[in-house]
Protein backbone atom coordinates (compact mmCIF):
# COMPACT_ATOMS: atom_id res chain seq x y z
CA UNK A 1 -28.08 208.67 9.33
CA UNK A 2 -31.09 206.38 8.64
CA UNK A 3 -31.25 206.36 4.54
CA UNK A 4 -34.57 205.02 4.69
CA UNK A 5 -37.33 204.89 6.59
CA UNK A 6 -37.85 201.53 7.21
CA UNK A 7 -34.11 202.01 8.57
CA UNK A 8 -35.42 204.83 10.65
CA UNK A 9 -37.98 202.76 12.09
CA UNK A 10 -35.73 199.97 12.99
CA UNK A 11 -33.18 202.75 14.82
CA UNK A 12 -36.63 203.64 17.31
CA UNK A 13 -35.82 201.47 20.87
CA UNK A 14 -39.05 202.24 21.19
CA UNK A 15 -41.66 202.97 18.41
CA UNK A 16 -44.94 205.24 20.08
CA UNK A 17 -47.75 202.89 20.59
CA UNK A 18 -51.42 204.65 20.76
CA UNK A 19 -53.79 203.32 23.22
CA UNK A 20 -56.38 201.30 21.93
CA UNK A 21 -59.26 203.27 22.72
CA UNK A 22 -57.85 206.14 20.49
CA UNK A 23 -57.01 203.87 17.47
CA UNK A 24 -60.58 203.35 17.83
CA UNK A 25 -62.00 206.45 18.08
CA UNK A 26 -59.82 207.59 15.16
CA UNK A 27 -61.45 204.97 12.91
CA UNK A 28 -65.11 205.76 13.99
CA UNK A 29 -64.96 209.89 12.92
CA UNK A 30 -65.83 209.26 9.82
CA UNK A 31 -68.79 206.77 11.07
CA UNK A 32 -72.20 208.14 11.82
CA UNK A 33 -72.99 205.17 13.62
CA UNK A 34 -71.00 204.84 15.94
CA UNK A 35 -72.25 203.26 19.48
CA UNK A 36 -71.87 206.64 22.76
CA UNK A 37 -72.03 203.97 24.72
CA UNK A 38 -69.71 201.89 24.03
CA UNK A 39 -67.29 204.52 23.76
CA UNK A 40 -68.05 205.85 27.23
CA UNK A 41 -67.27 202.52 28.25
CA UNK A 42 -64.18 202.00 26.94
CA UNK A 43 -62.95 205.19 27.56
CA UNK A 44 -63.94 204.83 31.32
CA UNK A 45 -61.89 201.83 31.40
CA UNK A 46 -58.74 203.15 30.28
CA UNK A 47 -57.93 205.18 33.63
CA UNK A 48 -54.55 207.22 32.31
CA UNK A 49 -56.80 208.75 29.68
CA UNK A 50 -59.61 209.18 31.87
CA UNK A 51 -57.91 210.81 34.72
CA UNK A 52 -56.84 213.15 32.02
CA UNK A 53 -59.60 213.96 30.08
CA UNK A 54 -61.67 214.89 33.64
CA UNK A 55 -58.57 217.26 34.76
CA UNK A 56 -59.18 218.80 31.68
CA UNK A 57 -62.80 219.00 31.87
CA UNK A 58 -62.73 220.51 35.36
CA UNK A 59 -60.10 223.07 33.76
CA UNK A 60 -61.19 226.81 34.10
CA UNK A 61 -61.07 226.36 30.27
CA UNK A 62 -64.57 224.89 30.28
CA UNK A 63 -65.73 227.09 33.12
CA UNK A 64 -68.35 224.40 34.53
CA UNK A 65 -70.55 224.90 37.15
CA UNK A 66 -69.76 221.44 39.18
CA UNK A 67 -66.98 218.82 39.35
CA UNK A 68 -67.23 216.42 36.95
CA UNK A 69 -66.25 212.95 38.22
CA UNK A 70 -66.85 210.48 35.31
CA UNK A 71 -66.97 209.82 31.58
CA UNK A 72 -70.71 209.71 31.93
CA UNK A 73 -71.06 212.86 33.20
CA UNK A 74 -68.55 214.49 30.76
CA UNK A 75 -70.56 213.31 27.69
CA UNK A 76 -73.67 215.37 29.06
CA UNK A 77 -71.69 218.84 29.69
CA UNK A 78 -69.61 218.90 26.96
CA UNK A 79 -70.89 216.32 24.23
CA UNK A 80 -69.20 213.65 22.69
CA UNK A 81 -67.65 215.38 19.94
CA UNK A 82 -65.43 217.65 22.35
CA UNK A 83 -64.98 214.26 24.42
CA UNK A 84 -63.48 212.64 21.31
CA UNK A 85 -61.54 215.43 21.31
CA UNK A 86 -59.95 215.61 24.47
CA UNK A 87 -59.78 211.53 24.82
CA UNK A 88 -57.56 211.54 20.95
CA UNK A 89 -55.46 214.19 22.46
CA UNK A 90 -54.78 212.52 25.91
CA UNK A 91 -53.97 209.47 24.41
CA UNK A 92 -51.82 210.48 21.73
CA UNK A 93 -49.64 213.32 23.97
CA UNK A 94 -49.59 209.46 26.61
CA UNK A 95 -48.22 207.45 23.67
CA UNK A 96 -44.96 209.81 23.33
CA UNK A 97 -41.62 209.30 25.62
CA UNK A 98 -39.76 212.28 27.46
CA UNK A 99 -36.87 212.78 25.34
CA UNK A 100 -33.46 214.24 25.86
CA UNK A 101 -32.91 217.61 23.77
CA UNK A 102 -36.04 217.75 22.66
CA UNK A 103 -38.70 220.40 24.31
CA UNK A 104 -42.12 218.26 24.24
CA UNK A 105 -44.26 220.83 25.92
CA UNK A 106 -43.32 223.61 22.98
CA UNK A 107 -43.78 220.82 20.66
CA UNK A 108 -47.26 219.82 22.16
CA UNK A 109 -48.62 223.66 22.35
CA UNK A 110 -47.59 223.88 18.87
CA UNK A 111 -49.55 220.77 18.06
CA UNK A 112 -52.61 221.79 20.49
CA UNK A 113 -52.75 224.91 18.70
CA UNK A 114 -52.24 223.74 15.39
CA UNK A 115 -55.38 220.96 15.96
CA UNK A 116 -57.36 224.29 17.29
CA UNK A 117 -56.68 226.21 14.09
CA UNK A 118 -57.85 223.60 12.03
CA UNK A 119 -61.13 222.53 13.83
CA UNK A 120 -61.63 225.92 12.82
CA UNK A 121 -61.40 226.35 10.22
CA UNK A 122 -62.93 223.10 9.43
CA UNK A 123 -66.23 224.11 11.02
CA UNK A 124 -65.99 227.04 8.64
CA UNK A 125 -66.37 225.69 5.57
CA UNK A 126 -68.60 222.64 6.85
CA UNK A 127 -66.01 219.28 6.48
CA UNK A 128 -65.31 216.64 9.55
CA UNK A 129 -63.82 219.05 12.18
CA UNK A 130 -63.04 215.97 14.44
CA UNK A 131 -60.38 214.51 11.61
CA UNK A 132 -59.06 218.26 11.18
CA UNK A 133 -58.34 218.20 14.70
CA UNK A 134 -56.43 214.72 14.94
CA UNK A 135 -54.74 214.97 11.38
CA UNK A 136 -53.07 218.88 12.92
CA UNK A 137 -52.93 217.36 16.08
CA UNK A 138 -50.06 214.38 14.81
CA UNK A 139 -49.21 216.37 11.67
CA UNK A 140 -45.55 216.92 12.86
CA UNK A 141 -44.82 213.83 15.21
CA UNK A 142 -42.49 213.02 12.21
CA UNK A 143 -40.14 215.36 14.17
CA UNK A 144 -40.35 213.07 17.19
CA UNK A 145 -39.80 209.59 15.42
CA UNK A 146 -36.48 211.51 13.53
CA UNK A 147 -35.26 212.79 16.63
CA UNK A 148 -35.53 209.17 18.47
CA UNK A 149 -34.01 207.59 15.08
CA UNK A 150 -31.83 209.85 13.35
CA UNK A 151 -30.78 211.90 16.56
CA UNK A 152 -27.08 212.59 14.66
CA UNK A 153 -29.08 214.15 11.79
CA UNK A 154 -31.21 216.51 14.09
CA UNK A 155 -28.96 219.08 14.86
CA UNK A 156 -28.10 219.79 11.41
CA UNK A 157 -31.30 219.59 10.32
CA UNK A 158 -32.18 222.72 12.76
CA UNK A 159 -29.22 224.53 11.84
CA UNK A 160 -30.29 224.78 8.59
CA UNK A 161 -33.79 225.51 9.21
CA UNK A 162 -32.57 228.20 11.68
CA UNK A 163 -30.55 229.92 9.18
CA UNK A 164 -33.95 230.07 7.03
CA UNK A 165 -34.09 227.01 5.06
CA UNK A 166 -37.19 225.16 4.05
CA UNK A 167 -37.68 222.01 6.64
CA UNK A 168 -39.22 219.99 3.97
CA UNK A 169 -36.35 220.48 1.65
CA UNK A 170 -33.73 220.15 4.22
CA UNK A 171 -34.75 216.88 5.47
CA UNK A 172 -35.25 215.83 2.00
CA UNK A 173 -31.59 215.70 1.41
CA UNK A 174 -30.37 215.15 4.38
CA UNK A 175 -32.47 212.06 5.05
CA UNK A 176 -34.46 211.57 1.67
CA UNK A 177 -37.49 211.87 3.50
CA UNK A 178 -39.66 213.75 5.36
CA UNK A 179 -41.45 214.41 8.60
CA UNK A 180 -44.46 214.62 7.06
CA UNK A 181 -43.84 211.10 5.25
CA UNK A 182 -42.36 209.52 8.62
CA UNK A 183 -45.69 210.83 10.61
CA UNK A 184 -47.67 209.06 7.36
CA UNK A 185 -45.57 205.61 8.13
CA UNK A 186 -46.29 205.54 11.61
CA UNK A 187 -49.97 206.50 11.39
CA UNK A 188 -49.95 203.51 8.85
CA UNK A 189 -48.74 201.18 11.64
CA UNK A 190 -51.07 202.78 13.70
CA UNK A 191 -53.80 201.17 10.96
CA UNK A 192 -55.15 204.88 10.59
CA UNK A 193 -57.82 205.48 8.05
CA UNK A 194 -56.29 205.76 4.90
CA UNK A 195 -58.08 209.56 4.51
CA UNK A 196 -56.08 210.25 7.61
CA UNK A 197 -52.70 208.99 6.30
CA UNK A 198 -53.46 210.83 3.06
CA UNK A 199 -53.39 214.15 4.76
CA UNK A 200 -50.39 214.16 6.84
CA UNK A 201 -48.69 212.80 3.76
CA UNK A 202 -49.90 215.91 1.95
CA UNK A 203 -50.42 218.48 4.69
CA UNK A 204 -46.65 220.20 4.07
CA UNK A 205 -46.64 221.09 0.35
CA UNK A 206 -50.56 220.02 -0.18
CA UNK A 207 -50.26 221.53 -3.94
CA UNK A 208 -47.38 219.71 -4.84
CA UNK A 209 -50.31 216.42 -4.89
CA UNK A 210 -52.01 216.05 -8.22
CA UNK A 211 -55.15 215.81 -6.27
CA UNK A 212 -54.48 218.03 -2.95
CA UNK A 213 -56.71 217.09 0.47
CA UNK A 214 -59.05 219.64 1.60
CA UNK A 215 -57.98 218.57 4.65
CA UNK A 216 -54.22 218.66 4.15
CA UNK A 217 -55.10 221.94 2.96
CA UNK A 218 -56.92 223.04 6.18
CA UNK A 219 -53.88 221.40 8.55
CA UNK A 220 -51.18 223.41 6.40
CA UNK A 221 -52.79 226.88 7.02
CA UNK A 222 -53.48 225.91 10.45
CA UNK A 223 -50.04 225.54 10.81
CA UNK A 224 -48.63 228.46 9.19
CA UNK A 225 -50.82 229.94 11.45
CA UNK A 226 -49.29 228.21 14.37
CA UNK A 227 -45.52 229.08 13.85
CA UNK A 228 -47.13 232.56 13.12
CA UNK A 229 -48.69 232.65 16.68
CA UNK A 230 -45.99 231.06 18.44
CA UNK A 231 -43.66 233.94 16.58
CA UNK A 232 -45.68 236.72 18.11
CA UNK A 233 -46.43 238.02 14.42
CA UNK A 234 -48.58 240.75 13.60
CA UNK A 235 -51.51 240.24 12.11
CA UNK A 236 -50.02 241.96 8.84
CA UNK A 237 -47.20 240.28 8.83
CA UNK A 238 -49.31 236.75 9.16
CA UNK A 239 -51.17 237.51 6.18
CA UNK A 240 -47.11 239.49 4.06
CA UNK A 241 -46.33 235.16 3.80
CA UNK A 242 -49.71 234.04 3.84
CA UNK A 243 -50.29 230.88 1.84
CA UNK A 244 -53.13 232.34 -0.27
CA UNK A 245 -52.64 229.56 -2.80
CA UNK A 246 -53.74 226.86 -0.03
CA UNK A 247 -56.64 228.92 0.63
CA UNK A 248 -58.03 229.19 -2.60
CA UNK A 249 -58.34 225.90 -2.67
CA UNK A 250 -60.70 225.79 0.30
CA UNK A 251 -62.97 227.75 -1.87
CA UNK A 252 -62.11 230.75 0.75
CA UNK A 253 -61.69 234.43 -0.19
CA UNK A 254 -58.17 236.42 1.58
CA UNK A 255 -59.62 239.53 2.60
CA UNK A 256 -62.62 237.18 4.35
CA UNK A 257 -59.97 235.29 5.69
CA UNK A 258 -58.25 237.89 6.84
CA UNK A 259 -61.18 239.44 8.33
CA UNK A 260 -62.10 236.35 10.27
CA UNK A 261 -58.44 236.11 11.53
CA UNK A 262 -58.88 237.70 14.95
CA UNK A 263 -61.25 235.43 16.24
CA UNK A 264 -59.40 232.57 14.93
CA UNK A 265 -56.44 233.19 16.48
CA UNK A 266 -58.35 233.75 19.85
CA UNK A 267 -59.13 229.99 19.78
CA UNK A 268 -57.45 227.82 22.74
CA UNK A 269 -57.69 224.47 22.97
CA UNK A 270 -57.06 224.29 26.39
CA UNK A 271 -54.92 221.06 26.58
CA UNK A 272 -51.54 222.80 27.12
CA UNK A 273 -51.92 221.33 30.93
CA UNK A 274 -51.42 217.84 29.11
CA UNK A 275 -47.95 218.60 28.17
CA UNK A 276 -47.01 219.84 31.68
């Protein structure tokens, strides 16, 4: 067992590295200024991610009416914001090893979904949609870095949470740490935007901060949601456990919540083909 996470970090053979052109894309959502251009061009030049994000442009998911054969092109039909998108995603499902015991494409659809939920829900209540979708997009890849560091750990750590305890709590004691922290570390390496950090730090228990993220707030009902989805719950049964709490803080009312819940839950990213 790693006790710390520095100690966890040291365990890693091989510590996720995100492409370059992500890291940078992550640190211009916030900026208004940002140059299309010279985003287009960097993008273009990075052709994993490229090859990607046009496979998933000419997806029936986006239902164009021609092939789309560069970056260029791309920008026009679908706009940079749901390039951004698609590029963060690429590059950040490319950064993460095959790894034994662990099922990667449930983890991923879990993510993609997650990310979907809180763009969302974001949009809804008018705050940066793009950083909603990357912070629930990485909000559990603390799961991956424990696995690849702590791998004797993992297995108890699911049998507990199987038998219906509280991840958070679990790992807590069994590691004295969690996955939410570890995901915080690495997006710190990563040299994240502090906001970003922030809210994966917080995004688990969000009121258990004295000051709790909006967005932390939006990623942990986005993935409630998620787990809900991937459960095949009813809608009545989402909203028995619903964290209503969370929600208040968003400034958002339950019964328009769960009027609005339908459509949310018919959102689809369409990336799952990136964890294939």
């Amino acid at each position: 067992m790693a006790k710390n996470m520095n100690e966890l970090f040291d365990n890693i053979y091989k510590i996720p590295k995100v492409p370059e052109v992500v890291r940078n894309l992550i640190i211009q959502l916030n900026d208004p200024d940002f140059d299309i251009d010279e985003i287009v061009k960097n993008v273009s030049r990075d052709q994993v991610i490229s090859m990607k994000v046009l496979r998933l442009v000419n997806s029936a998911h986006f239902g164009l009416s021609r092939k789309i054969v560069s970056i260029e092109d791309a920008v026009i039909l679908i706009g940079m914001k749901q390039l951004k998108t698609l590029v963060i995603a690429s590059g950040i499902v490319s950064a993460v090893p095959e790894l034994d015991n662990f099922d990667l494409k449930t983890f991923w659809s879990d993510s993609f979904r997650t990310a979907t939920y809180a763009k969302w829900i974001a949009d809804e209540i008018n705050t940066d949609s793009e950083m909603a979708f990357t912070a629930g997009l990485i909000s559990n890849m603390g799961q991956i870095l424990i696995h690849m560091g702590a791998p004797e750990t993992v297995c108890e750590i699911e049998k507990f949470v199987k038998s219906g305890g509280r991840r958070t709590e679990i790992e807590q004691t069994l590691l004295g740490y969690t996955n939410a922290e570890v995901c915080a570390e690495l997006c710190r390496r990563w040299k994240f935007p502090d906001v970003l950090i922030e809210t994966i730090k917080q995004c688990h228990e969000p009121l258990k901060f004295e000051n709790p993220s909006t967005d932390a707030c939006i990623i942990n009902i986005a993935e409630y949601l998620s787990a809900c989805r991937r459960d095949n719950l009813s809608l009545e049964d989402m909203m028995e456990t619903f964290p209503a709490d969370v929600l208040m803080r968003l400034g958002i009312e339950r019964e328009e919540f769960s009027d609005k819940l339908p459509v949310l839950l018919k959102s689809n990213s369409g990336l799952d083909s990136l964890a294939a």
